[in-house]
Structure formats: structure tokens, C-alpha cells
N, C-alpha and C. Protein backbone atom coordinates (compact mmCIF):
# COMPACT_ATOMS: atom_id res chain seq x y z
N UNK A 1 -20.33 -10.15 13.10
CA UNK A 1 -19.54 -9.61 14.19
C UNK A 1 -20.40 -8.63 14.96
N UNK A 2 -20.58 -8.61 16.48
CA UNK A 2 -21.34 -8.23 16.85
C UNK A 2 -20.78 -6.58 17.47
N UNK A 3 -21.34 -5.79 17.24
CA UNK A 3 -20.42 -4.52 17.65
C UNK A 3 -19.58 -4.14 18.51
N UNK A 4 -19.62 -4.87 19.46
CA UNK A 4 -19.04 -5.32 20.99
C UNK A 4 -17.55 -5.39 20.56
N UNK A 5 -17.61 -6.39 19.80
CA UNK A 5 -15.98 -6.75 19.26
C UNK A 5 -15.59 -5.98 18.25
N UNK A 6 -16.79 -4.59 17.25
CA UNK A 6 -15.79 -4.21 16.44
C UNK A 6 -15.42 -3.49 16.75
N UNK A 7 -15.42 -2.60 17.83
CA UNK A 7 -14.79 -1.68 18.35
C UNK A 7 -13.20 -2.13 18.69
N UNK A 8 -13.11 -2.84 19.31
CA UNK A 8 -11.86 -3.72 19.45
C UNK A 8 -11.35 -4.19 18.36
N UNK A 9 -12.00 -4.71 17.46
CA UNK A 9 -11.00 -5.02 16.15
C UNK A 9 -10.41 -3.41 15.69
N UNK A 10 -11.24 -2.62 15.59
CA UNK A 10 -10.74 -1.42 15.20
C UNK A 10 -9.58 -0.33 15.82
N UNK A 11 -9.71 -0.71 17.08
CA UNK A 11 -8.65 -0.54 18.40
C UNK A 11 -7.25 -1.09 17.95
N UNK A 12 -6.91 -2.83 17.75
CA UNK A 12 -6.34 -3.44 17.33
C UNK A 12 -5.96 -3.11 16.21
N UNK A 13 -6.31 -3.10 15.33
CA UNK A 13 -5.83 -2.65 13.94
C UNK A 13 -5.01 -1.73 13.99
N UNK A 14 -5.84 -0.20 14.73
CA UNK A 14 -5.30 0.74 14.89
C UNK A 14 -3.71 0.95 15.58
N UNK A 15 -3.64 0.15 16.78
CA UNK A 15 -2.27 0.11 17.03
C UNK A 15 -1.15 -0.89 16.33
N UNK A 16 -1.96 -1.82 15.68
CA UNK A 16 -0.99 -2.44 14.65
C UNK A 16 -0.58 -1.22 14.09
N UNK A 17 -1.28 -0.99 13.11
CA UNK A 17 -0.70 0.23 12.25
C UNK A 17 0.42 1.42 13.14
N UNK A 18 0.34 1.59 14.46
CA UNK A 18 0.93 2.93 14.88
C UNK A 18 2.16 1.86 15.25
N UNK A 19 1.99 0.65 16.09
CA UNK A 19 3.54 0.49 15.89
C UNK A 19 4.30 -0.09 14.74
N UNK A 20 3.66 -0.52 13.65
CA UNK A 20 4.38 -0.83 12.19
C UNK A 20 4.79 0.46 11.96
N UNK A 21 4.09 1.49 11.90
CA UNK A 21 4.14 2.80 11.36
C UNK A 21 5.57 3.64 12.19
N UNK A 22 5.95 3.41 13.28
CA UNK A 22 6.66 3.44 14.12
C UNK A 22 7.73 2.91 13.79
N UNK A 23 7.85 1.78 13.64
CA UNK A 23 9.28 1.11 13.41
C UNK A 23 9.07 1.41 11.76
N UNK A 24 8.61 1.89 11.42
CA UNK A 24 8.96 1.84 9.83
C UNK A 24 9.77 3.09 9.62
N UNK A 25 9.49 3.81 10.64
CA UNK A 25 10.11 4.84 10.68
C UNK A 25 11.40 5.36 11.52
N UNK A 26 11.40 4.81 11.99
CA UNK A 26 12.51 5.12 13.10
C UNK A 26 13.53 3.35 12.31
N UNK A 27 13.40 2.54 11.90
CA UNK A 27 14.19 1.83 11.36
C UNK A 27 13.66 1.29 9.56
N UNK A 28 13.84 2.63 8.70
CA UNK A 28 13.44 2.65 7.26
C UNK A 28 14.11 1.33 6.70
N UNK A 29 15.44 1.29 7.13
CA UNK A 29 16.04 0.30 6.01
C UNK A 29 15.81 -1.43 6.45
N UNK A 30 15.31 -1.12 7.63
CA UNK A 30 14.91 -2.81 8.02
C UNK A 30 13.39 -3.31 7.46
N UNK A 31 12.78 -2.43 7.28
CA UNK A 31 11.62 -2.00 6.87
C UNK A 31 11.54 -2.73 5.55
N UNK A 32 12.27 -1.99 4.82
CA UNK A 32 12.77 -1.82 3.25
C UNK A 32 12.95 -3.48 3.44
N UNK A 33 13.96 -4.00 3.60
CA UNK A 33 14.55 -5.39 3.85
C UNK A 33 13.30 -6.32 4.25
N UNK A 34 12.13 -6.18 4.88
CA UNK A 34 12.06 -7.15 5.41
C UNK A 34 10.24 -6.79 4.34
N UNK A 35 10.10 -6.18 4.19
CA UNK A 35 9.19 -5.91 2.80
C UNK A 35 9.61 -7.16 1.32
N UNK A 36 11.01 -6.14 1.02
CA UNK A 36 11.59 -7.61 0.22
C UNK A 36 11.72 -8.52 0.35
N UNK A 37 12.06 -9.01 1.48
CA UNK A 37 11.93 -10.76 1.53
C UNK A 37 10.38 -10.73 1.37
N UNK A 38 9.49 -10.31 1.88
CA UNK A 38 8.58 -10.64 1.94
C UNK A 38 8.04 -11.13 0.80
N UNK A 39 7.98 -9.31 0.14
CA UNK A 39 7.48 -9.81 -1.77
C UNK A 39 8.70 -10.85 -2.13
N UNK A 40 9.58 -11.58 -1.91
CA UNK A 40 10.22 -12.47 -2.48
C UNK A 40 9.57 -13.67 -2.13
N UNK A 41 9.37 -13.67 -1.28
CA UNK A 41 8.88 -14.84 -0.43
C UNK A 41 7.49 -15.00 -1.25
N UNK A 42 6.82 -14.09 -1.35
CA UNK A 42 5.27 -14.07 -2.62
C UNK A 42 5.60 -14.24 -4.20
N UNK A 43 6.85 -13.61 -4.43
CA UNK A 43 7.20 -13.96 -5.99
C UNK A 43 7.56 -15.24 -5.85
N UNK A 44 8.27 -16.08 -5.22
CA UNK A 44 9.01 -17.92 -4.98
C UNK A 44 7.17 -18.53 -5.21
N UNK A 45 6.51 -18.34 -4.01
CA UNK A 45 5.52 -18.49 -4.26
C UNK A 45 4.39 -19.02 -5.89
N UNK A 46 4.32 -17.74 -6.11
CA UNK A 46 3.87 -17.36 -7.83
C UNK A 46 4.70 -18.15 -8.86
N UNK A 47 5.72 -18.12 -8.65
CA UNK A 47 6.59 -18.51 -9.64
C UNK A 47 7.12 -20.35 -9.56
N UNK A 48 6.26 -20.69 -8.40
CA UNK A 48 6.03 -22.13 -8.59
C UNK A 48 4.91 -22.48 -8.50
N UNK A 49 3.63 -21.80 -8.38
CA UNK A 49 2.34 -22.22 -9.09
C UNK A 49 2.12 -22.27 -10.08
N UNK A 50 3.38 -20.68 -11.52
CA UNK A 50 2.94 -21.00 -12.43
C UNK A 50 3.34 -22.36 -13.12
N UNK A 51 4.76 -22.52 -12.65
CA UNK A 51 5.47 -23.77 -12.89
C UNK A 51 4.59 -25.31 -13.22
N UNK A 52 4.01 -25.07 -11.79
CA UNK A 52 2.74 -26.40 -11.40
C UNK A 52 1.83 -26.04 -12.51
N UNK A 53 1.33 -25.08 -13.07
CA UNK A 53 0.33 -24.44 -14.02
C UNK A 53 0.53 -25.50 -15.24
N UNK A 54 1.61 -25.03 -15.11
CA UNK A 54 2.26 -25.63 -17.14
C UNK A 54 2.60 -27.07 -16.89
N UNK A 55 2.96 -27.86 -16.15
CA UNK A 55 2.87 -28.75 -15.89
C UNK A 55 1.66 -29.90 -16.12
N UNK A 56 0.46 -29.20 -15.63
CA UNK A 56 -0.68 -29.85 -15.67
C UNK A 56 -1.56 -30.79 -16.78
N UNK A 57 -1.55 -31.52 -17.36
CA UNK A 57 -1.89 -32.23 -17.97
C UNK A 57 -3.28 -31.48 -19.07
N UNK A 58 -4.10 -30.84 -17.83
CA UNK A 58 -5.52 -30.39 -18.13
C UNK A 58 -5.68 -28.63 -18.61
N UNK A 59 -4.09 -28.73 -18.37
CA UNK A 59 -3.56 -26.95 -19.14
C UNK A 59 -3.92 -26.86 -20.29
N UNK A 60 -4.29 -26.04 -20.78
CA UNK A 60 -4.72 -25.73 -22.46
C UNK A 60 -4.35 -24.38 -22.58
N UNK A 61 -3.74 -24.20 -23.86
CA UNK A 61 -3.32 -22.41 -24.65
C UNK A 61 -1.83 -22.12 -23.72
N UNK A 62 -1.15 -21.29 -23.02
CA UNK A 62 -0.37 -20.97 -23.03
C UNK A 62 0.77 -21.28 -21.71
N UNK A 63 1.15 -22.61 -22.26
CA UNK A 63 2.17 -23.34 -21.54
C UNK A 63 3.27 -22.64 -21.44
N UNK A 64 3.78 -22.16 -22.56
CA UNK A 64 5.00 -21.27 -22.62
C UNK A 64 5.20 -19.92 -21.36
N UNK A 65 3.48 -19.30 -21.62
CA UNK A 65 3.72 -18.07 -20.71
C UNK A 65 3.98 -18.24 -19.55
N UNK A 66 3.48 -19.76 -19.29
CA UNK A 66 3.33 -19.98 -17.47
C UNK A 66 4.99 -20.45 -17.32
N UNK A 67 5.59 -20.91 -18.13
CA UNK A 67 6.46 -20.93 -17.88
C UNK A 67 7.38 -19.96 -17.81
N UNK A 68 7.53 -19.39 -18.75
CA UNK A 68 8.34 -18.02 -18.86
C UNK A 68 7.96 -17.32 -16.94
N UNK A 69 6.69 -16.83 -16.64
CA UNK A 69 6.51 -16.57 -15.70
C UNK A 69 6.87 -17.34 -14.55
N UNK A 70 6.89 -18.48 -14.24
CA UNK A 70 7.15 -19.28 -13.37
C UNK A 70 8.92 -18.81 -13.26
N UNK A 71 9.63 -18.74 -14.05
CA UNK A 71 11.27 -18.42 -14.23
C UNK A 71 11.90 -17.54 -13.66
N UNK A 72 10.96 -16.74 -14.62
CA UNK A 72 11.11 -14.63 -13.74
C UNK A 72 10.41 -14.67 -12.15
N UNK A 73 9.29 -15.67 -11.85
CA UNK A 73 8.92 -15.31 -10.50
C UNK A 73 10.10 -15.89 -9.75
N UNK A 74 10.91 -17.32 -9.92
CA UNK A 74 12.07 -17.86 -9.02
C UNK A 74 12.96 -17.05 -9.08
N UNK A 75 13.46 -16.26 -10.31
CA UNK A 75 14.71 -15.29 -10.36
C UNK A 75 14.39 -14.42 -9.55
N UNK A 76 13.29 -13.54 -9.36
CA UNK A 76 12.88 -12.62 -9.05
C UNK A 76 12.75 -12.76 -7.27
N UNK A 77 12.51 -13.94 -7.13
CA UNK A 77 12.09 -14.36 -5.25
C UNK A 77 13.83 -14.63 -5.04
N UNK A 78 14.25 -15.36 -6.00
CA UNK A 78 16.02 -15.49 -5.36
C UNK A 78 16.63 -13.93 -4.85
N UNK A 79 16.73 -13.20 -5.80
CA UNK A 79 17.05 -11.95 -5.76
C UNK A 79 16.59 -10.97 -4.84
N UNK A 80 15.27 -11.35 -4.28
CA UNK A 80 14.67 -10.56 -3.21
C UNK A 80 15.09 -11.15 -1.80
N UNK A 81 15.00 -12.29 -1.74
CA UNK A 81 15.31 -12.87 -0.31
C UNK A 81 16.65 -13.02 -0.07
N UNK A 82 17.47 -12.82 -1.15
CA UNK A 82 19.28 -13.37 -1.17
C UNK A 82 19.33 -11.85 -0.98
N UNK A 83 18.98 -10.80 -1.68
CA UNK A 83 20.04 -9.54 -1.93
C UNK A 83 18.48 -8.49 -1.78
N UNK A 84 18.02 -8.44 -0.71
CA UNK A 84 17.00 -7.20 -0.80
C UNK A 84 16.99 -6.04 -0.73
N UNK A 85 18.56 -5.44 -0.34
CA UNK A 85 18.51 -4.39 -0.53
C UNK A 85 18.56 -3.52 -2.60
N UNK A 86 19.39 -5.07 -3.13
CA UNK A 86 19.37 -4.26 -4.62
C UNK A 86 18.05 -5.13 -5.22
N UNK A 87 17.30 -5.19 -4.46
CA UNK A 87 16.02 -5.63 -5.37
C UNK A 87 15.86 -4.00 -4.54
N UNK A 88 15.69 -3.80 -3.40
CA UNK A 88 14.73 -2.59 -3.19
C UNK A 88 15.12 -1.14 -4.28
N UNK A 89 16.46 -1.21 -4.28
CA UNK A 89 17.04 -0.21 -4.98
C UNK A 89 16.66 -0.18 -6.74
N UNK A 90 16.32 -1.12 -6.92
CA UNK A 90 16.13 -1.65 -8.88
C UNK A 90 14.57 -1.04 -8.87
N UNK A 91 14.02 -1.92 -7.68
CA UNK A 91 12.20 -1.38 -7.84
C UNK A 91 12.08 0.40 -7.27
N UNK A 92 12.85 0.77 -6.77
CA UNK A 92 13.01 2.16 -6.72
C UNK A 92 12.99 2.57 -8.04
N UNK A 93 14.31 2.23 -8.44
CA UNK A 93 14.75 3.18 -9.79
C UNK A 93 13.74 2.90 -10.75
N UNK A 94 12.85 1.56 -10.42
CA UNK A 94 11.95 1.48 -12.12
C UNK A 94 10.65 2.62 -11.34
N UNK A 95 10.23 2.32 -10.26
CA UNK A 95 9.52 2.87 -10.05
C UNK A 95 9.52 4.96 -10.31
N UNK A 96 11.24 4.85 -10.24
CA UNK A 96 11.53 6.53 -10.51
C UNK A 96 11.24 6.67 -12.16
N UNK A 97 11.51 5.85 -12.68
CA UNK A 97 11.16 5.96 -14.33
C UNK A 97 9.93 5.91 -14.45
N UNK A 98 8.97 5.59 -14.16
CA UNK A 98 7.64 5.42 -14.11
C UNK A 98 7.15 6.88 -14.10
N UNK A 99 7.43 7.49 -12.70
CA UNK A 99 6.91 8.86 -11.88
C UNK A 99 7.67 10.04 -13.33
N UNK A 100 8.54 9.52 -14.13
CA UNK A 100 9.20 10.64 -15.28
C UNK A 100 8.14 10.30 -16.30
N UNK A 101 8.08 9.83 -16.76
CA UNK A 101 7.05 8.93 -18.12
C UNK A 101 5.72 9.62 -17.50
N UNK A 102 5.08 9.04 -16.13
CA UNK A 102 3.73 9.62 -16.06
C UNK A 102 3.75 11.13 -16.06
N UNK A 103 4.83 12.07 -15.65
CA UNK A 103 5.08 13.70 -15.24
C UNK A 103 4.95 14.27 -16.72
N UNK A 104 5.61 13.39 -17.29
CA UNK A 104 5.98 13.79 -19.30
C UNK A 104 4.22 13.68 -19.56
N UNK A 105 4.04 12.83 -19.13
CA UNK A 105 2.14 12.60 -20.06
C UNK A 105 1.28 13.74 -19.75
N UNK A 106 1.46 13.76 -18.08
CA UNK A 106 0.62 14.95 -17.35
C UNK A 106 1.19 16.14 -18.37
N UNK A 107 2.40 16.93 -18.27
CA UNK A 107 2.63 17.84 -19.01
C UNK A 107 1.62 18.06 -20.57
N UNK A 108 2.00 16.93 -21.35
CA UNK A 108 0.75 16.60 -22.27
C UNK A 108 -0.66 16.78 -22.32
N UNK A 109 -0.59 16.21 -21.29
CA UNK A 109 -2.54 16.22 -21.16
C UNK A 109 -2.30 17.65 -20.34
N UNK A 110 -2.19 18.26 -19.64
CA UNK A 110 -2.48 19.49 -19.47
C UNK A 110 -2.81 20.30 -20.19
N UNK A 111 -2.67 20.20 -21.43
CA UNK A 111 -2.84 21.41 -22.43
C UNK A 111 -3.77 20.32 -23.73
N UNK A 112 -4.49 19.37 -23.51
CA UNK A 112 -5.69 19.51 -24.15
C UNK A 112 -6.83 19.74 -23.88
N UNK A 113 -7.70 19.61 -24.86
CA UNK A 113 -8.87 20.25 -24.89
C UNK A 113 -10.10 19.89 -23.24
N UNK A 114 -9.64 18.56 -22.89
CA UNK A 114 -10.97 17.93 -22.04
C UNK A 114 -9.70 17.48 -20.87
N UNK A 115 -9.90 18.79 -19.97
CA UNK A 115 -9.27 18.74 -18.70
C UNK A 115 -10.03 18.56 -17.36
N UNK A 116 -10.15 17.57 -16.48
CA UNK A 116 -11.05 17.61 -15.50
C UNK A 116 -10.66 18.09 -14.62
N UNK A 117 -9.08 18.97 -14.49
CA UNK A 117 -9.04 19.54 -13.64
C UNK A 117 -7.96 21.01 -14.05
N UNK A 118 -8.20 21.86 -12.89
CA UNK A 118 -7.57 23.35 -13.60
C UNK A 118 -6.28 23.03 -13.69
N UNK A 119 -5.71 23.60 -15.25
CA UNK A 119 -4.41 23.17 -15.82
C UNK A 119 -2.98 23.49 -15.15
N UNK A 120 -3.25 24.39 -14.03
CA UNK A 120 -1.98 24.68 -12.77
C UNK A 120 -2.20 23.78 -12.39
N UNK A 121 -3.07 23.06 -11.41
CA UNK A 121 -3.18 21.36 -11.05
C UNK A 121 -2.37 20.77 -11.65
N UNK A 122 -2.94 20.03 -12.76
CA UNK A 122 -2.13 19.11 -13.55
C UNK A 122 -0.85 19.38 -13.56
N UNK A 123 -0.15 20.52 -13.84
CA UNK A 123 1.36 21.11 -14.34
C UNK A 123 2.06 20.67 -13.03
N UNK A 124 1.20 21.14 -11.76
CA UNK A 124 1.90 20.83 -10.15
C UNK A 124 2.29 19.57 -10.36
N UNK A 125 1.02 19.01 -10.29
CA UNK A 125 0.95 17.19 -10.22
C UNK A 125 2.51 16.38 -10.96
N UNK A 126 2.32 17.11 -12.31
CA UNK A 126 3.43 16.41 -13.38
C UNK A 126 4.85 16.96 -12.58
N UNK A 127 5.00 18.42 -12.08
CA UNK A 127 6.16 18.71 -11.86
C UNK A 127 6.64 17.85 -10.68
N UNK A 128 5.59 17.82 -9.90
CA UNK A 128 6.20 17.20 -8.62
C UNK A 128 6.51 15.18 -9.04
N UNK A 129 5.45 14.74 -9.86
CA UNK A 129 5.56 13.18 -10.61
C UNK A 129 6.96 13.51 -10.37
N UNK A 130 7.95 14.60 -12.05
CA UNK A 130 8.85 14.25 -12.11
C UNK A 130 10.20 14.38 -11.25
N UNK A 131 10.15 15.73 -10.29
CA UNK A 131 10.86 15.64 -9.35
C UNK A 131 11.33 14.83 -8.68
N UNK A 132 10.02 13.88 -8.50
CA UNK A 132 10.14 12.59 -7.24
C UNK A 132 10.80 11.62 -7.98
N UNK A 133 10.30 11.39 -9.62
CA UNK A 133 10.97 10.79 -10.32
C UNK A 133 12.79 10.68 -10.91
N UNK A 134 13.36 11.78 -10.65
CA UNK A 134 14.93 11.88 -11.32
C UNK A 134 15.19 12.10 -9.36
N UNK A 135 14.73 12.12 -8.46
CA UNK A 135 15.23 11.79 -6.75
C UNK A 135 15.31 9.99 -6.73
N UNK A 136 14.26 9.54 -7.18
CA UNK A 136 14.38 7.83 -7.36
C UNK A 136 15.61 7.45 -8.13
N UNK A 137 15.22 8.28 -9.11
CA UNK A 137 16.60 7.23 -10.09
C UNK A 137 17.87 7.76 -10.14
N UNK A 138 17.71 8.84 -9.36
CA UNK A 138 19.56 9.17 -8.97
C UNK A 138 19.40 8.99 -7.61
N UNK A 139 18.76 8.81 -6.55
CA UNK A 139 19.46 8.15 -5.61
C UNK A 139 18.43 6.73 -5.05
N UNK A 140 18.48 5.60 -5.87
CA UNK A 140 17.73 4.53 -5.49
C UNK A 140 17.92 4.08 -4.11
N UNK A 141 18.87 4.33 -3.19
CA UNK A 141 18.89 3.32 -2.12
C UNK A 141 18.01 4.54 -0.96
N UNK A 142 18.28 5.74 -0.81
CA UNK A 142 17.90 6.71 0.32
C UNK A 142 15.88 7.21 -0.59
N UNK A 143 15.90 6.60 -1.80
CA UNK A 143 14.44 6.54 -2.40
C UNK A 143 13.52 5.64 -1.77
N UNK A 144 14.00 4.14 -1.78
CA UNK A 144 13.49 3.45 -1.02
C UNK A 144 13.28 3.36 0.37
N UNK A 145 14.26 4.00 0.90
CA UNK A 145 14.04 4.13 2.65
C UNK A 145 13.00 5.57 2.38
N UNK A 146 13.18 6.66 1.96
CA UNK A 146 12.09 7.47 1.44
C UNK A 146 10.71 6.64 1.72
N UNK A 147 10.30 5.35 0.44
CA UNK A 147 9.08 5.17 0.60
C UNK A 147 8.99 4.58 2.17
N UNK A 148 10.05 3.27 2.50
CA UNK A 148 9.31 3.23 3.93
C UNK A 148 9.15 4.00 4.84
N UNK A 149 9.93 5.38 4.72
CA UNK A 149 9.23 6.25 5.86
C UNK A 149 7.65 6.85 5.95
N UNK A 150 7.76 7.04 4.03
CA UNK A 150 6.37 7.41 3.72
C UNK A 150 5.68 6.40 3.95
N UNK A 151 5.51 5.15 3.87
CA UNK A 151 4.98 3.94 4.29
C UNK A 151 4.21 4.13 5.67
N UNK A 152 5.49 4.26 6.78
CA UNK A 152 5.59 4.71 8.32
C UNK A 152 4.50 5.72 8.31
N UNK A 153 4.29 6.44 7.92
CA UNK A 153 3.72 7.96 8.12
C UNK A 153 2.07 7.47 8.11
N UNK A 154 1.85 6.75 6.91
CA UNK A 154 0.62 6.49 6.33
C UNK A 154 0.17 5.39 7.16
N UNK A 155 0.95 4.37 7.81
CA UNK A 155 0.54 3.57 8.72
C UNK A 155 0.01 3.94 9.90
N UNK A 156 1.08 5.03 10.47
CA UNK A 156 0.62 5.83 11.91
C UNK A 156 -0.14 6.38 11.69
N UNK A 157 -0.60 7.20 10.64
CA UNK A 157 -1.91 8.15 10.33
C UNK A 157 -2.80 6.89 10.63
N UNK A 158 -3.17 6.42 9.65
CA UNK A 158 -4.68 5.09 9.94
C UNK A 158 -4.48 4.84 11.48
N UNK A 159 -3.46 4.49 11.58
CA UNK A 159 -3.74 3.61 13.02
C UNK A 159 -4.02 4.79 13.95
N UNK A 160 -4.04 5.90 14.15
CA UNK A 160 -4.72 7.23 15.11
C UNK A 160 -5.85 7.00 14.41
N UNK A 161 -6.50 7.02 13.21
CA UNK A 161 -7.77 7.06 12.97
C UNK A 161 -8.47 5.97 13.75
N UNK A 162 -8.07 5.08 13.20
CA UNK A 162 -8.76 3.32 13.21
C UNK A 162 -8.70 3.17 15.13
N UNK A 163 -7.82 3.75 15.94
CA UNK A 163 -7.99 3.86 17.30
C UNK A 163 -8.97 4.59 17.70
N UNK A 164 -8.94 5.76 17.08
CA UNK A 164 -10.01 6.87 17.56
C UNK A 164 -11.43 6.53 17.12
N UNK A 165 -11.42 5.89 15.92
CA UNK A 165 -12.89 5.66 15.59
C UNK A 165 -13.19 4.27 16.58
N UNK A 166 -12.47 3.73 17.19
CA UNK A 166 -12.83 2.31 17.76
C UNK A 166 -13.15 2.90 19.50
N UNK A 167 -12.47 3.71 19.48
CA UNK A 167 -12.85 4.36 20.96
C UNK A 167 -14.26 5.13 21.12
N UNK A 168 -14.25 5.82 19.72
CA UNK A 168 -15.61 6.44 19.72
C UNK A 168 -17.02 5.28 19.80
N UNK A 169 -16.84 4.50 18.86
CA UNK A 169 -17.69 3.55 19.05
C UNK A 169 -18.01 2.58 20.23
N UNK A 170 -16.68 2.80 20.97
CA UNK A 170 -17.30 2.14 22.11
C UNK A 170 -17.67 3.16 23.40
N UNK A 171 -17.64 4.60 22.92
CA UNK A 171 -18.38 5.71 23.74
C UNK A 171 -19.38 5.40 23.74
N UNK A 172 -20.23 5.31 22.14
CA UNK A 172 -21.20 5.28 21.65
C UNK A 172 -22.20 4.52 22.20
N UNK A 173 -21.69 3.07 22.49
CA UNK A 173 -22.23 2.09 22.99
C UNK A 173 -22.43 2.06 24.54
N UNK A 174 -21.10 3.34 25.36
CA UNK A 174 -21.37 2.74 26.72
C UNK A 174 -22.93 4.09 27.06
N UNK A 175 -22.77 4.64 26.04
CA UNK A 175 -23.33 5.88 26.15
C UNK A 175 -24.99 5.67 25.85
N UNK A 176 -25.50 5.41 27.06
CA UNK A 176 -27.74 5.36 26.53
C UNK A 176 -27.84 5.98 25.78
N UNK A 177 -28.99 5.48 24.87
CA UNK A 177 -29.78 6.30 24.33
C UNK A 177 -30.52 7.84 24.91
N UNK A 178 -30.04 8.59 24.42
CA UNK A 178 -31.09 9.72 25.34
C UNK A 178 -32.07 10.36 23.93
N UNK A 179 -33.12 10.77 24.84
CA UNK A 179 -34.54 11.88 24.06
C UNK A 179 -34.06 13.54 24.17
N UNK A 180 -34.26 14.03 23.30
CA UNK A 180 -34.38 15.37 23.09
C UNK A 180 -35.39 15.78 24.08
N UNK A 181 -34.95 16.92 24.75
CA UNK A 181 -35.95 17.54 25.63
C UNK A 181 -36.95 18.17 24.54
N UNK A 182 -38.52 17.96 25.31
CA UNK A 182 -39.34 17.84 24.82
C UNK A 182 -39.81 16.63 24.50
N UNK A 183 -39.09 15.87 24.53
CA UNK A 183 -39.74 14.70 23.70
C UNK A 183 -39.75 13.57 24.76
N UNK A 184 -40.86 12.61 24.32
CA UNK A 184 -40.94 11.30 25.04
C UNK A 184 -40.35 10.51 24.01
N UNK A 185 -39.65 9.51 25.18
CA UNK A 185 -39.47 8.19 24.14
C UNK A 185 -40.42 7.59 23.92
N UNK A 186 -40.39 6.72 22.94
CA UNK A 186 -41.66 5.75 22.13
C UNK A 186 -42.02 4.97 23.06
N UNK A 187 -43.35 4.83 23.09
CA UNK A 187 -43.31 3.40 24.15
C UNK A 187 -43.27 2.07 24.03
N UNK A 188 -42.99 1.43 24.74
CA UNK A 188 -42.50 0.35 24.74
C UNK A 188 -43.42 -1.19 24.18
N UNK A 189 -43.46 -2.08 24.10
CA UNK A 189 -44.89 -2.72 23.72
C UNK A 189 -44.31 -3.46 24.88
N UNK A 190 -45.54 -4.85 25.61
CA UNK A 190 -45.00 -5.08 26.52
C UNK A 190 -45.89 -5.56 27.33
């Protein structure tokens, strides 16, 4: 890719991201919804390759797992594309159990011996894990619009970067080379 165009890919990108980031935010729960179909639409996916997997004649060792998996991926894509708001709300709440379990460990590891970081750190880190964690799992549906706003936020951030660095680069380019006073440029062969 010749630099010409990456400036422009980077331009592009960049406002992808600011208007995803945009509507993710100003409409969280469509967001949320259309995420889930999506990963449903990728679990249906998965969950009939593994199918095709176990099927295969030239399969060897674990027919069972691909199947088992192939099952949970169709249950799992039905449930996302039929009903996405209580798939979003379920992967909230596991995800809020997660953020309690990791906050409980941090607490733990804070107080042994081989800490790579100062033990108020860690204690923050865990308190805030679990905060975010018992906000997920007591309120799963306004958790998930939560992440797509945070989603939103992190999209519009990149996409101001990924614009600004694509603008700079094409400063860069409209911009000659110049010499430091004092100095000659090299000469030329020729």
C-alpha cells in the first residue's frame, strides 16, 4: 500500500469508528441488539462447522466434543438472534460474576509476597473489578447498554485518533522536505 492511500485508509477507519461510536451511543440498546444477532449469527455459524466436523469421515479423537459444541453453538445462535436482548442481559450477568471472582483474587494477590505493582493499586483495581461486578449482576439489562456506551466512547476515541493521525500524514506528505539552516542538502547524483 502505497502511502498515498494510507492516509485515507486511516481517515476512513477513523470516521467509521466516530460514527459507530456515535450511534452506539446515542442509541445503546440498538447497539446491544444488533451486536447479538451478530455474535448469534457467528455462534449458528460455529456451531454448524462443528457439526460438519464430527460428521467427517477423516475425523479422528473427539467426535463427541464437536458435537456437544456444535449443539450449544445452535442453542446459543437461536437465543441470540430470536431473543437478544436476554442473551445480552445473561452475558452481562456472567460477565458481572466474572469482574466478582477476578476483584476476590486481586484482593488475594494483593497481599502476597511478589507484587508487580503498589498494593493500593491492586486493592483499587479489585475494588472497582467488584463494584462493576454486583452493578452487572443486579442490574443486567442497563449493564449491557453500560458496555455499549462504553463501547461508543472507545470507538469515538480511536476514530479522533485514527483521523488525526491520517490527516497528519497527509500534512506530512504535502509538506517538502526542508534542510536545517545551515545545512545543504545532499547532492543529487545525476
Amino acid at each position: 500500500m502505497n502511502t498515498d492511500a494510507g492516509w485515507k485508509v486511516l481517515v476512513a477507519r477513523g470516521v467509521i469508528g466516530v460514527v459507530f461510536g456515535i450511534l452506539a451511543v446515542v442509541w445503546p440498546v440498538s447497539t446491544v441488539t444488533a451486536l447479538m444477532v451478530l455474535w448469534g449469527i457467528w455462534a449458528l455459524v460455529e456451531g454448524i462447522s462443528c457439526l460438519v466436523q464430527a460428521t467427517r469421515p477423516e475425523t479422528t479423537g473427539h467426535r463427541l466434543g464437536s458435537v456437544v459444541l456444535g449443539v450449544v453453538g445452535l442453542v446459543a445462535a437461536f437465543f441470540a438472534i430470536f431473543s437478544p436482548q436476554v442473551t445480552a442481559e445473561t452475558l452481562t450477568w456472567i460477565v458481572g460474576i466474572w469482574l466478582v471472582i477476578r476483584g476476590l483474587f486481586e484482593v488475594v494477590g494483593a497481599f502476597s509476597n511478589s507484587l508487580l505493582a503498589p498494593r493500593w493499586l491492586i486493592l483499587l483495581s479489585a475494588a472497582l473489578s467488584i463494584l462493576l461486578g454486583v452493578f452487572f449482576v443486579a442490574n443486567p439489562g442497563r449493564g449491557a447498554v453500560g458496555i455499549a456506551v462504553l463501547l461508543g466512547i472507545i470507538a469515538l476515541a480511536w476514530g479522533i485518533v485514527f483521523v488525526a493521525a491520517g490527516l497528519l500524514i497527509r500534512r506530512d506528505l504535502a509538506t517538502p522536505a526542508r534542510t536545517e539552516p545551515g545545512h545543504t542538502a545532499p547532492p543529487t547524483s545525476g
